[in-house]
C-alpha atoms as a PDB file:
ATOM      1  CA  UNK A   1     115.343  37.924  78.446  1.00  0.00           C
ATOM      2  CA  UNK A   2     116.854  39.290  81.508  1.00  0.00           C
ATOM      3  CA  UNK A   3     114.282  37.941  83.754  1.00  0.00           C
ATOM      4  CA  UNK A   4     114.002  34.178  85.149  1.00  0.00           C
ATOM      5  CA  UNK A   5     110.302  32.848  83.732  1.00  0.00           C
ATOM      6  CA  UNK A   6     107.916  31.279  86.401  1.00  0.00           C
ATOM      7  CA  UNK A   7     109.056  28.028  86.192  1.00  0.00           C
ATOM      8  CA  UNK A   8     112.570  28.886  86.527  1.00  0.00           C
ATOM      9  CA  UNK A   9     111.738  30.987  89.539  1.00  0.00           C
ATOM     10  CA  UNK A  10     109.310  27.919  91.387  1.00  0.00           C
ATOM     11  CA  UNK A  11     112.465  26.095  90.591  1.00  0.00           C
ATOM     12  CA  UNK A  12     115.153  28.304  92.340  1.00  0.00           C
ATOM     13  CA  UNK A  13     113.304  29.154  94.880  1.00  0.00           C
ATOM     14  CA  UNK A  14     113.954  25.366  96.310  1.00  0.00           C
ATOM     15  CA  UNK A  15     117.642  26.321  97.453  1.00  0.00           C
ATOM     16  CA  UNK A  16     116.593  29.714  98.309  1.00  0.00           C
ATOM     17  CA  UNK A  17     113.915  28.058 100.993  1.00  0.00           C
ATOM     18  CA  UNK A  18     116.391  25.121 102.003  1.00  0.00           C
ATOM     19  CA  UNK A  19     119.215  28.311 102.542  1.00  0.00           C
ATOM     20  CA  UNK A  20     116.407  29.835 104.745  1.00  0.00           C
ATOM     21  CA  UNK A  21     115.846  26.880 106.994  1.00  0.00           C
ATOM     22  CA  UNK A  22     119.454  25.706 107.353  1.00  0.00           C
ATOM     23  CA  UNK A  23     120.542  29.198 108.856  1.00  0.00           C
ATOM     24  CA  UNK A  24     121.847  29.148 112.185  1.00  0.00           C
ATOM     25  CA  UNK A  25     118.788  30.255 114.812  1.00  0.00           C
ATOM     26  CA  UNK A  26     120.474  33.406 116.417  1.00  0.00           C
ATOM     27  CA  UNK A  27     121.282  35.150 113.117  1.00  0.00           C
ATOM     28  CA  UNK A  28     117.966  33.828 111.531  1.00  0.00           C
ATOM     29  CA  UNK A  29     116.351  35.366 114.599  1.00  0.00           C
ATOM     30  CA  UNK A  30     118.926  38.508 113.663  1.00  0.00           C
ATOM     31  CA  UNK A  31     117.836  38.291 110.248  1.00  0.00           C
ATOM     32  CA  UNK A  32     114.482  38.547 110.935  1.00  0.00           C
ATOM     33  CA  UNK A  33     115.093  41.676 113.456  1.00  0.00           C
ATOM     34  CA  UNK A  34     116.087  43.436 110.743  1.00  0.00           C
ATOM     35  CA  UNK A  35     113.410  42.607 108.321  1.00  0.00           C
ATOM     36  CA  UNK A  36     111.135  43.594 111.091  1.00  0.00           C
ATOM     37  CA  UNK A  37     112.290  47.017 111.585  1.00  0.00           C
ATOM     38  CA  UNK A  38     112.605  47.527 107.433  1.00  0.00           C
ATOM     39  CA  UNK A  39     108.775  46.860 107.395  1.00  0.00           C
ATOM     40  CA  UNK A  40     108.074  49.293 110.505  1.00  0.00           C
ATOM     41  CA  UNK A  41     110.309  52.288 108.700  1.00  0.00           C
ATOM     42  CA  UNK A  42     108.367  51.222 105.537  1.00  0.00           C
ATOM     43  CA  UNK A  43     105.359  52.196 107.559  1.00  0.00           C
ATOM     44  CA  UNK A  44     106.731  55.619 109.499  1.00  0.00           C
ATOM     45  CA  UNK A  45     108.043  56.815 105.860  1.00  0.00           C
ATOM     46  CA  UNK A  46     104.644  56.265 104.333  1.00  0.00           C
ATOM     47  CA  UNK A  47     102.396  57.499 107.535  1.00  0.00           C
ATOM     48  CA  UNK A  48     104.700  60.887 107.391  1.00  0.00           C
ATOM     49  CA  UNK A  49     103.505  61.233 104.153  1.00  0.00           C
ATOM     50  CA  UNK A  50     100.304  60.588 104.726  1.00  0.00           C
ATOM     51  CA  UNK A  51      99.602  62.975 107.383  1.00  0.00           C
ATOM     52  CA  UNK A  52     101.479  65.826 105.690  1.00  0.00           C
ATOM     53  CA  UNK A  53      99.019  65.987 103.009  1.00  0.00           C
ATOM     54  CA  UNK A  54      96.092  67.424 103.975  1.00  0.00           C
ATOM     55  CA  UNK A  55      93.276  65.600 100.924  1.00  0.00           C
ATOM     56  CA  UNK A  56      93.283  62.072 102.933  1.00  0.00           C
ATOM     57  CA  UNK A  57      93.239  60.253  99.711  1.00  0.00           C
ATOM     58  CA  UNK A  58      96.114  61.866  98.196  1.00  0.00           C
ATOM     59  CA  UNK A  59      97.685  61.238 101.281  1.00  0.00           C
ATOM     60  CA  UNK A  60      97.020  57.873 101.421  1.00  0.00           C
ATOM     61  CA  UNK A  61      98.082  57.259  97.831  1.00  0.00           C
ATOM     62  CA  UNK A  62     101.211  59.110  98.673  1.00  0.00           C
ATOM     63  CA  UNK A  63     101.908  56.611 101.269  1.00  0.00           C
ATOM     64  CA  UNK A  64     100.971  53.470  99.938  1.00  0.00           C
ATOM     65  CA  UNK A  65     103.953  54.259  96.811  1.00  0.00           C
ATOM     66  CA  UNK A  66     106.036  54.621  99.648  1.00  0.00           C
ATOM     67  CA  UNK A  67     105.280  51.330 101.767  1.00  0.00           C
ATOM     68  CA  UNK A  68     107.569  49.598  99.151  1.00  0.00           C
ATOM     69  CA  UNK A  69     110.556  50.262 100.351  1.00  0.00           C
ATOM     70  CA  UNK A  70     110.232  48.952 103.429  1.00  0.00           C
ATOM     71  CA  UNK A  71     110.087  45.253 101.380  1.00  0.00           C
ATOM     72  CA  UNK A  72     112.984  46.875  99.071  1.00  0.00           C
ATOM     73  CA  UNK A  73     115.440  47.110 101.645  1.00  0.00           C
ATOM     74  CA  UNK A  74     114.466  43.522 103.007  1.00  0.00           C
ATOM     75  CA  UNK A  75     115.114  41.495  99.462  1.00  0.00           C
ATOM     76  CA  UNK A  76     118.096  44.082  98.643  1.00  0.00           C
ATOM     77  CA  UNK A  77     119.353  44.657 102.111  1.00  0.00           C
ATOM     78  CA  UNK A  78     119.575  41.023 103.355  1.00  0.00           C
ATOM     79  CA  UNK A  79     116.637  39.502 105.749  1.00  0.00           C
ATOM     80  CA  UNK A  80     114.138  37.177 106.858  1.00  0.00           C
ATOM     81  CA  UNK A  81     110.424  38.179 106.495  1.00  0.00           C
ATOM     82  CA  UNK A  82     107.583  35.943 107.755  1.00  0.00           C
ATOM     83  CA  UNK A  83     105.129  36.622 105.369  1.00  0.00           C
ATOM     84  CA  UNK A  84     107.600  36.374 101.982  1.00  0.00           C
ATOM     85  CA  UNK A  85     108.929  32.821 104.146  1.00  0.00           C
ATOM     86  CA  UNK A  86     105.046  31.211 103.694  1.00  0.00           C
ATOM     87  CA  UNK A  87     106.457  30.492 100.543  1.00  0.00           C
ATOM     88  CA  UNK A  88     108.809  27.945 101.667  1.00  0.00           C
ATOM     89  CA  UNK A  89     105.735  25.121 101.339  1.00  0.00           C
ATOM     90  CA  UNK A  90     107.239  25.318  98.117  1.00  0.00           C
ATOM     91  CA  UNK A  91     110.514  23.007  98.817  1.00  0.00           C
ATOM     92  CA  UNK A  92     108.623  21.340 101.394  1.00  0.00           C
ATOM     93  CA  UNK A  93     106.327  19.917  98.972  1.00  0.00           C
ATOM     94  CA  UNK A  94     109.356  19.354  96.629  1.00  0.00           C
ATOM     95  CA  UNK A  95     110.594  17.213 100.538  1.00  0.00           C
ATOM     96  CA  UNK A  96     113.797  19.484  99.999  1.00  0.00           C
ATOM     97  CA  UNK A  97     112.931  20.527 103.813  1.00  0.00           C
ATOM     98  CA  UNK A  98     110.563  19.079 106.593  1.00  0.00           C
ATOM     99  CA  UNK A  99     107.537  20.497 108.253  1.00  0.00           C
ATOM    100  CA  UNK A 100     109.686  21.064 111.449  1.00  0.00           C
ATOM    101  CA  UNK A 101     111.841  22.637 109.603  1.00  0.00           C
ATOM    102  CA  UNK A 102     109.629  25.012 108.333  1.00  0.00           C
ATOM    103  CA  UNK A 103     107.370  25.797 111.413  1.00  0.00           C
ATOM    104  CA  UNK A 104     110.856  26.516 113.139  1.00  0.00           C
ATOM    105  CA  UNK A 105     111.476  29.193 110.352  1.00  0.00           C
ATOM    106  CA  UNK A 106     108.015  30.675 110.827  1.00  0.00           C
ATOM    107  CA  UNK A 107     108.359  30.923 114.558  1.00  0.00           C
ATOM    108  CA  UNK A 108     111.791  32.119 115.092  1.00  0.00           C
ATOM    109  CA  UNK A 109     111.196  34.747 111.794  1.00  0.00           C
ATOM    110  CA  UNK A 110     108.021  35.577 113.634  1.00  0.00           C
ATOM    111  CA  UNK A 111     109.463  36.642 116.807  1.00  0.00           C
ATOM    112  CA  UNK A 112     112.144  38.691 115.420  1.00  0.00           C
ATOM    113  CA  UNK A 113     110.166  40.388 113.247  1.00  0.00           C
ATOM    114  CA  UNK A 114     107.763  41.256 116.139  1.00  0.00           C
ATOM    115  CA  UNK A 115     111.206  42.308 118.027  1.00  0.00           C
ATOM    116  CA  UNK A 116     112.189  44.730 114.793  1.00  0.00           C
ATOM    117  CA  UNK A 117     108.851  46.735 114.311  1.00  0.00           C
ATOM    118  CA  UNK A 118     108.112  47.047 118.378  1.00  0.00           C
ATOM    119  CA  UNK A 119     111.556  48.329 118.642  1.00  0.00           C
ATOM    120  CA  UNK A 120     111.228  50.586 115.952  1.00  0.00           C
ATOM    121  CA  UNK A 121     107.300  51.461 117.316  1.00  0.00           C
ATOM    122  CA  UNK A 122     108.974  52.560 120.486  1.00  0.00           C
ATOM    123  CA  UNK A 123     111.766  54.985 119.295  1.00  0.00           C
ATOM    124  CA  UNK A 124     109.187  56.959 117.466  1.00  0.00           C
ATOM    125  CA  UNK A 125     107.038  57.243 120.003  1.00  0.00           C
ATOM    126  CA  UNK A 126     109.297  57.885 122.760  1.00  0.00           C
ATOM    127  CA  UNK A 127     112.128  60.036 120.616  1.00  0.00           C
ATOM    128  CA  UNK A 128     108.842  62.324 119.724  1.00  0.00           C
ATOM    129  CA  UNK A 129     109.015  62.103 116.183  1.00  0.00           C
ATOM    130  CA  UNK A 130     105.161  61.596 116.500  1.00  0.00           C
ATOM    131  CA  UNK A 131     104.665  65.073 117.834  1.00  0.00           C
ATOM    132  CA  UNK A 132     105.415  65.972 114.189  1.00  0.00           C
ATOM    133  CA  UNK A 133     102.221  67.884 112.219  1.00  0.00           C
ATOM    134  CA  UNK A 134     100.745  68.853 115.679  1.00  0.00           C
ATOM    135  CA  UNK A 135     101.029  65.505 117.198  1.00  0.00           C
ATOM    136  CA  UNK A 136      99.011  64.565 113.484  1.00  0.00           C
ATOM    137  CA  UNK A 137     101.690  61.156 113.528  1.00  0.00           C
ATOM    138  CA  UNK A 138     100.465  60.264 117.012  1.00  0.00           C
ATOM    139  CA  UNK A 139      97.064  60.814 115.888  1.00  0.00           C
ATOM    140  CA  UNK A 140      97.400  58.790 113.180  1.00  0.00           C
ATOM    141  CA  UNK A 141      99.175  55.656 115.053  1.00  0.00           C
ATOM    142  CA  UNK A 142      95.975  55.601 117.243  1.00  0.00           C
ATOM    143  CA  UNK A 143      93.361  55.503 114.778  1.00  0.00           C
ATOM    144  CA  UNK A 144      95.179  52.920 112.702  1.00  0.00           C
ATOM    145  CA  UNK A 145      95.791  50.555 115.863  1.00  0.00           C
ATOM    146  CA  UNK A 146      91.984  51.268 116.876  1.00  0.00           C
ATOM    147  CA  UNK A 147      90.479  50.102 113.523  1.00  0.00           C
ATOM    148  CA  UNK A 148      92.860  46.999 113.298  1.00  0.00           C
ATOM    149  CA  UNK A 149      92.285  46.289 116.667  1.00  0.00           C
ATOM    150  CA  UNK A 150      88.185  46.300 115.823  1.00  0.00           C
ATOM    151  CA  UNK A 151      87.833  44.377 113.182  1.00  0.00           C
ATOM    152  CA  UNK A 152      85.781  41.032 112.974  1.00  0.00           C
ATOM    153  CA  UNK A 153      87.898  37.879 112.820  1.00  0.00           C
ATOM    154  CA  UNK A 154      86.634  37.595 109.820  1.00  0.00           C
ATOM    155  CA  UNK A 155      87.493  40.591 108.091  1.00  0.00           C
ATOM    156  CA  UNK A 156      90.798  40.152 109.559  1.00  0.00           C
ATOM    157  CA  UNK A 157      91.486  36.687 108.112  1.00  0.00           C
ATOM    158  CA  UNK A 158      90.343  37.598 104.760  1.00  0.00           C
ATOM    159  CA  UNK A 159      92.067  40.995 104.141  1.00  0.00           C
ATOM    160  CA  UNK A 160      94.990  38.687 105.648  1.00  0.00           C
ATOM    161  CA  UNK A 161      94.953  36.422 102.499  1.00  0.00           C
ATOM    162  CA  UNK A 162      94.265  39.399 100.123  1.00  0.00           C
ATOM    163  CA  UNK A 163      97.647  41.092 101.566  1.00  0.00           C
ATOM    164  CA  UNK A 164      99.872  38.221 101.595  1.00  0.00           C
ATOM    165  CA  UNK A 165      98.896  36.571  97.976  1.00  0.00           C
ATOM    166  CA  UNK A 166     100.008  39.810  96.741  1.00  0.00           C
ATOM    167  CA  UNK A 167     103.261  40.174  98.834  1.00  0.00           C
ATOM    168  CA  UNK A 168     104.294  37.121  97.891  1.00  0.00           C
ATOM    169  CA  UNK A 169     103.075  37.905  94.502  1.00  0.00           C
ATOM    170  CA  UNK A 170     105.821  41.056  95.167  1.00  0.00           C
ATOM    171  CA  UNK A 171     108.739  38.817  96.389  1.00  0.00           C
ATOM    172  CA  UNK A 172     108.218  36.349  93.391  1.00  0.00           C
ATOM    173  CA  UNK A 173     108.102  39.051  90.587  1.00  0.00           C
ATOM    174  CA  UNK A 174     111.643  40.503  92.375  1.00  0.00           C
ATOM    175  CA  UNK A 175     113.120  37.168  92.151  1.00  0.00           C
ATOM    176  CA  UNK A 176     112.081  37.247  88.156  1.00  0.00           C
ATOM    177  CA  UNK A 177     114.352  39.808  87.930  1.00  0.00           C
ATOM    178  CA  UNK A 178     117.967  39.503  87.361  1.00  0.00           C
ATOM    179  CA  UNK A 179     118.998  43.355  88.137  1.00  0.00           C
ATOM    180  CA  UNK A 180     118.552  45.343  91.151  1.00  0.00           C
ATOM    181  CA  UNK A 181     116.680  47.892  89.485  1.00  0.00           C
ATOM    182  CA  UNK A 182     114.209  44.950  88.319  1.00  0.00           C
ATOM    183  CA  UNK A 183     113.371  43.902  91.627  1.00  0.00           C
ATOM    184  CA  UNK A 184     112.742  47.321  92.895  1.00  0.00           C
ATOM    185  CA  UNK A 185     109.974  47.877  89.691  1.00  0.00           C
ATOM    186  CA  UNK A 186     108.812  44.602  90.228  1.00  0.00           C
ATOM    187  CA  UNK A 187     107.773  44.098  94.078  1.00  0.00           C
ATOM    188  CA  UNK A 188     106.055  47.900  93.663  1.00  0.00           C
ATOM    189  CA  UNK A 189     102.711  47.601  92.546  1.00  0.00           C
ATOM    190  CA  UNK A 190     101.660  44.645  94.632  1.00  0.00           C
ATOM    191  CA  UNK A 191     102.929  46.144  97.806  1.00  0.00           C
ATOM    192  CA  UNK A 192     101.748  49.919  96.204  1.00  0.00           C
ATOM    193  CA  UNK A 193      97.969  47.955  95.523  1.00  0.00           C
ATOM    194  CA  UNK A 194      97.968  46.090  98.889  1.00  0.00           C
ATOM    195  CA  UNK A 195      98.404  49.654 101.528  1.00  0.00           C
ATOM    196  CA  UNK A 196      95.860  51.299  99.190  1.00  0.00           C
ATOM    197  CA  UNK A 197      93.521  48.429  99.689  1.00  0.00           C
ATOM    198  CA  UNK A 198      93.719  48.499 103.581  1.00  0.00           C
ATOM    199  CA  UNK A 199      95.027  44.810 103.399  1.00  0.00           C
ATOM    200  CA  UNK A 200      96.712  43.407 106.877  1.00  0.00           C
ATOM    201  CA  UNK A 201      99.903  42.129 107.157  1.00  0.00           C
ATOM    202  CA  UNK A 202     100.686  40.977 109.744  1.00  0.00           C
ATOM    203  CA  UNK A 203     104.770  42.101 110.388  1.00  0.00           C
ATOM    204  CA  UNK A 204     103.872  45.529 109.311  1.00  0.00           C
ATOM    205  CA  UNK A 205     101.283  45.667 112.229  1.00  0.00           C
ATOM    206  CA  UNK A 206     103.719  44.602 114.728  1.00  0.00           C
ATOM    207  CA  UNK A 207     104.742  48.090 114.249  1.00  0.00           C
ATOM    208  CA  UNK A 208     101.388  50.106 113.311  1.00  0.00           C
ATOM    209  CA  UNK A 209      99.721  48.610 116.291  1.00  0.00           C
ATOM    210  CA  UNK A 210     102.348  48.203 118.549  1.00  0.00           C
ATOM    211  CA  UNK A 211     103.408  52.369 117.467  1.00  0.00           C
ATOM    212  CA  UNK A 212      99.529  52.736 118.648  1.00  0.00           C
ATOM    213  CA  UNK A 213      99.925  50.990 121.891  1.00  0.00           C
ATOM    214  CA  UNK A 214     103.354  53.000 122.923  1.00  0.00           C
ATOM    215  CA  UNK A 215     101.538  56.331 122.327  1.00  0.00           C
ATOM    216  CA  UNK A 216      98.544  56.048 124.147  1.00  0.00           C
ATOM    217  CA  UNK A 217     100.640  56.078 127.275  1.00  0.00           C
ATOM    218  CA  UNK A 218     102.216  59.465 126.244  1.00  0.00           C
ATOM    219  CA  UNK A 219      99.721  62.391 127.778  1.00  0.00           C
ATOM    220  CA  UNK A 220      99.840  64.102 124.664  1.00  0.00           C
ATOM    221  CA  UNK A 221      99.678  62.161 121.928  1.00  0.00           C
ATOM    222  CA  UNK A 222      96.742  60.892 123.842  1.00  0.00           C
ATOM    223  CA  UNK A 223      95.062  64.504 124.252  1.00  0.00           C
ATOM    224  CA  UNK A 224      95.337  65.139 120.963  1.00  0.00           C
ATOM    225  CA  UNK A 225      93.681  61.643 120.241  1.00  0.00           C
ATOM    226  CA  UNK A 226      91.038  61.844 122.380  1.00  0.00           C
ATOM    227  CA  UNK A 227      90.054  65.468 120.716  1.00  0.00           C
ATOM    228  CA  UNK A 228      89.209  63.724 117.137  1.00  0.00           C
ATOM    229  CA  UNK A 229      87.048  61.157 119.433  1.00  0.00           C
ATOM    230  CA  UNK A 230      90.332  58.118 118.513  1.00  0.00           C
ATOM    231  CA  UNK A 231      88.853  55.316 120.492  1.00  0.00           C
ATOM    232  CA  UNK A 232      91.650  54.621 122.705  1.00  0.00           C
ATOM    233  CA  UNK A 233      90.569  52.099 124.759  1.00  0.00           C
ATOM    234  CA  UNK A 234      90.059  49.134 121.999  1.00  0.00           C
ATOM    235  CA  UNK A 235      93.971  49.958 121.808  1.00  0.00           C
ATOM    236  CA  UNK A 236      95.114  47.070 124.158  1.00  0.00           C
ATOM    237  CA  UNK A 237      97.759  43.565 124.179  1.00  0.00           C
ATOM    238  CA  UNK A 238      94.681  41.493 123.890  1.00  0.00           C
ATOM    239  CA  UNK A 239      92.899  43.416 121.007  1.00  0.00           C
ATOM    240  CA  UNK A 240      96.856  43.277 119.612  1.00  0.00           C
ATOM    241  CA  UNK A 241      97.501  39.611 119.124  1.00  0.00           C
ATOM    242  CA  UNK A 242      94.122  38.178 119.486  1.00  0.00           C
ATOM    243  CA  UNK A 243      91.456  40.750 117.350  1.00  0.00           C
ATOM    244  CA  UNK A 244      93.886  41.028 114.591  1.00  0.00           C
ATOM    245  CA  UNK A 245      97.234  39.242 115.029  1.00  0.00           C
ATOM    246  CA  UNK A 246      95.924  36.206 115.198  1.00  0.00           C
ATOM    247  CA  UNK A 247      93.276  36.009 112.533  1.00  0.00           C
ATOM    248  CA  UNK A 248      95.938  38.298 109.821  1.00  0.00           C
ATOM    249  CA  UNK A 249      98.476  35.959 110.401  1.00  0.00           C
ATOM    250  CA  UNK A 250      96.016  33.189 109.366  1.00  0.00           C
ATOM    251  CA  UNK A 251      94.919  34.500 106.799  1.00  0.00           C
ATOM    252  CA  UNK A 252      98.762  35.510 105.529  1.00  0.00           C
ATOM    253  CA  UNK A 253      99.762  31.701 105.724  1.00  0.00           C
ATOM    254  CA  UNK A 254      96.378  31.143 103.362  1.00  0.00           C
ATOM    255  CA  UNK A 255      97.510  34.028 101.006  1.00  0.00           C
ATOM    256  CA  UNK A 256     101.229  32.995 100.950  1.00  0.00           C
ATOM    257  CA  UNK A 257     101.256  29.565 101.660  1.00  0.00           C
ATOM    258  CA  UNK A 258      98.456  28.408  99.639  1.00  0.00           C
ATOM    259  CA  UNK A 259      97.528  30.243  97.214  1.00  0.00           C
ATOM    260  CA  UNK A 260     101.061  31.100  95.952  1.00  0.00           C
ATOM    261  CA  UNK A 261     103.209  29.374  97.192  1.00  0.00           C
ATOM    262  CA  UNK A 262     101.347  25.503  96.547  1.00  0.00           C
ATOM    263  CA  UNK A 263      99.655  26.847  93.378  1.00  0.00           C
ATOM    264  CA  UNK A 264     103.226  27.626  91.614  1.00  0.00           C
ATOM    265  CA  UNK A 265     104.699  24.330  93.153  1.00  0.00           C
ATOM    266  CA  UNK A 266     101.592  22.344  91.608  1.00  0.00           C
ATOM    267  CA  UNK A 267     102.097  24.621  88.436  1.00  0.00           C
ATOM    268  CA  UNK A 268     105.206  24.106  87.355  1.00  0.00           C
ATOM    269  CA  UNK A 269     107.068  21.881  89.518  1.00  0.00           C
ATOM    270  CA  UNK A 270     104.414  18.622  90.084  1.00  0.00           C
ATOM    271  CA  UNK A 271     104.406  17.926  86.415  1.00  0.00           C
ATOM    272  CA  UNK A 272     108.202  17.263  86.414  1.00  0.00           C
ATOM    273  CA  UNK A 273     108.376  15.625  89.446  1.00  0.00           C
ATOM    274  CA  UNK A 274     105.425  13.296  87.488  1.00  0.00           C
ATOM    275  CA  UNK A 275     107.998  12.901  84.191  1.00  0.00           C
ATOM    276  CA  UNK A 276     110.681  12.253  86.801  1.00  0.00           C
ATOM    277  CA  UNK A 277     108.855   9.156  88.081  1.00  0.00           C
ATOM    278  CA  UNK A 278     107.767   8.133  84.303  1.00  0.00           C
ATOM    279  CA  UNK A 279     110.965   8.193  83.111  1.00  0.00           C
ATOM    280  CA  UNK A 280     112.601   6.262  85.841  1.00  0.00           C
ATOM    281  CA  UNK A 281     109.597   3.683  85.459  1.00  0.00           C
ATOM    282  CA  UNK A 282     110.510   3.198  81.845  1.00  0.00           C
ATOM    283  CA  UNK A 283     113.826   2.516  82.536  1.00  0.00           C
ATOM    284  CA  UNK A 284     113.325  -0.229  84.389  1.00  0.00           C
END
C-alpha cells in the first residue's frame, strides 16, 4: 500500500518528535513563526469566503473547505505547530525525549505561533484588506473575537479537546501518506469537520481574535460593527488569553496530548515495549 499503517506511523513519529525537540531555539521559534502565520492566512482565505457569500451557511461551508490549507502549507511547507506538537507525549512516553524537553517545545512553538498569526492579524487590519465587502471582513473579525471571547471556560475547554483530537487526527492521517497529494486528501476532512463545528484552536485564534482586537481600534471597521449591534467591548487582552486562550489551549493539550497522542502510544507501541522486556527476560 502506499500509505504507512498506524503502527508504523506511532512508530515514526518517535524521530519525528525527538527531530522537533533537538532543533536549535531561534529557528524552532522561526519555525513556529511561520506555522503561525500559515494558520492565520488559513483563516483570512476562509473568512473572505465566508463573507462573500451572502446564505451564512453556504458561506460558512465554503470556508471551513478552505481552513485546510492553512495546515497544508505547515506539514508541506516546513513548520512547527503547537497543537500538531501535543503529540510529542508520544516519544516521551517511549523516554526518547524528557518532559523539559517537551514543555520547552510547547512554549517556544507557542510564542511564535502567537508572533505569526498577530503579525499576520495586524497587516490585514491595518493594510485595509478588511474594508473589503463594505467593511463585511472587519465585521466579521469582531463578531468572531466577541463570541470566543464570551464563552464559558467550560465550553472553551471542551470545544478545545473536540478541535485538537481531530487536528491531530489531521496531522496523523498526512503522515499515513507517502505522497504529497496524500497528505493534502488526508488532513482535509478533520480540519474541513472541525471549522464547521465551531471547534477552538487555539493558534488559529491568535489570529481570529487578535484580527478582532486590531480592528476595533480602526473608526470604521468599528462603525460598521457597532451598526449590526457587534459587542465590542468583550473584545479585550484579558477576555483574549484568559476567557478563551487559556481554557482552548487546555483543552487542545487534552485533545492532542491525550486522547491521540497517549491512546496510539498505548495502542501500538506499549505492547512491544512489553515483548521487548519479555524477550530480554527470557534470555537471561
Amino acid at each position: 500500500m502506499n500509505m504507512f499503517s498506524p503502527a508504523e506511523i506511532t512508530k515514526n513519529y518517535v524521530a519525528i518528535g525527538k527531530g522537533k525537540v533537538n532543533t536549535p531555539i531561534p529557528k524552532m521559534l522561526l519555525l513556529a513563526v511561520m506555522a503561525g502565520a500559515f494558520i492565520a492566512l488559513g483563516g483570512v482565505g476562509a473568512t473572505t469566503a465566508a463573507v462573500s457569500i451572502p446564505m451564512a451557511s453556504v458561506g460558512k461551508f465554503v470556508g471551513a473547505c478552505i481552513f485546510p490549507g492553512g495546515l497544508t502549507m505547515v506539514l508541506l511547507a516546513g513548520s512547527e505547530l503547537f497543537t500538531g506538537n501535543c503529540m510529542l507525549t508520544i516519544p516521551l512516553l517511549e523516554k526518547e525525549i524528557t518532559a523539559g524537553g517537551m514543555l520547552k517545545n510547547w512554549i517556544v512553538v507557542y510564542i511564535g505561533n502567537m508572533i505569526g498569526g498577530l503579525l499576520v492579524a495586524a497587516g490585514m487590519v491595518y493594510s485595509n484588506q478588511f474594508g473589503l465587502f463594505g467593511n463585511g471582513m472587519a465585521v466579521s473579525a469582531m463578531s468572531a473575537a466577541a463570541g470566543k471571547c464570551t464563552l464559558s471556560f467550560s465550553q472553551a475547554f471542551i470545544k478545545g479537546i473536540f478541535c485538537n483530537f481531530l487536528v491531530c487526527l489531521a496531522v496523523w492521517i498526512a503522515f499515513a501518506a507517502k505522497d504529497v497529494a496524500g497528505k493534502i486528501i488526508g488532513l482535509f476532512f478533520p480540519i474541513m469537520i472541525f471549522v464547521l463545528c465551531g471547534f477552538e484552536h487555539s493558534v488559529a485564534n491568535m489570529y481570529y481574535i487578535g484580527a478582532g482586537l486590531f480592528a476595533k481600534n480602526v473608526p470604521e471597521y468599528a462603525k460598521a460593527a457597532a451598526e449590526v449591534n457587534v459587542n465590542m467591548d468583550v473584545i479585550t487582552w484579558k477576555g483574549f488569553f484568559g476567557a478563551n486562550l487559556l481554557p482552548v489551549t487546555l483543552g487542545n493539550i487534552v485533545g492532542g496530548a491525550l486522547c491521540v497522542g497517549c491512546v496510539y502510544w498505548f495502542l501500538f507501541l506499549r505492547k512491544s515495549k512489553q515483548a521487548e522486556k519479555l524477550g530480554g527476560n527470557k534470555d537471561e
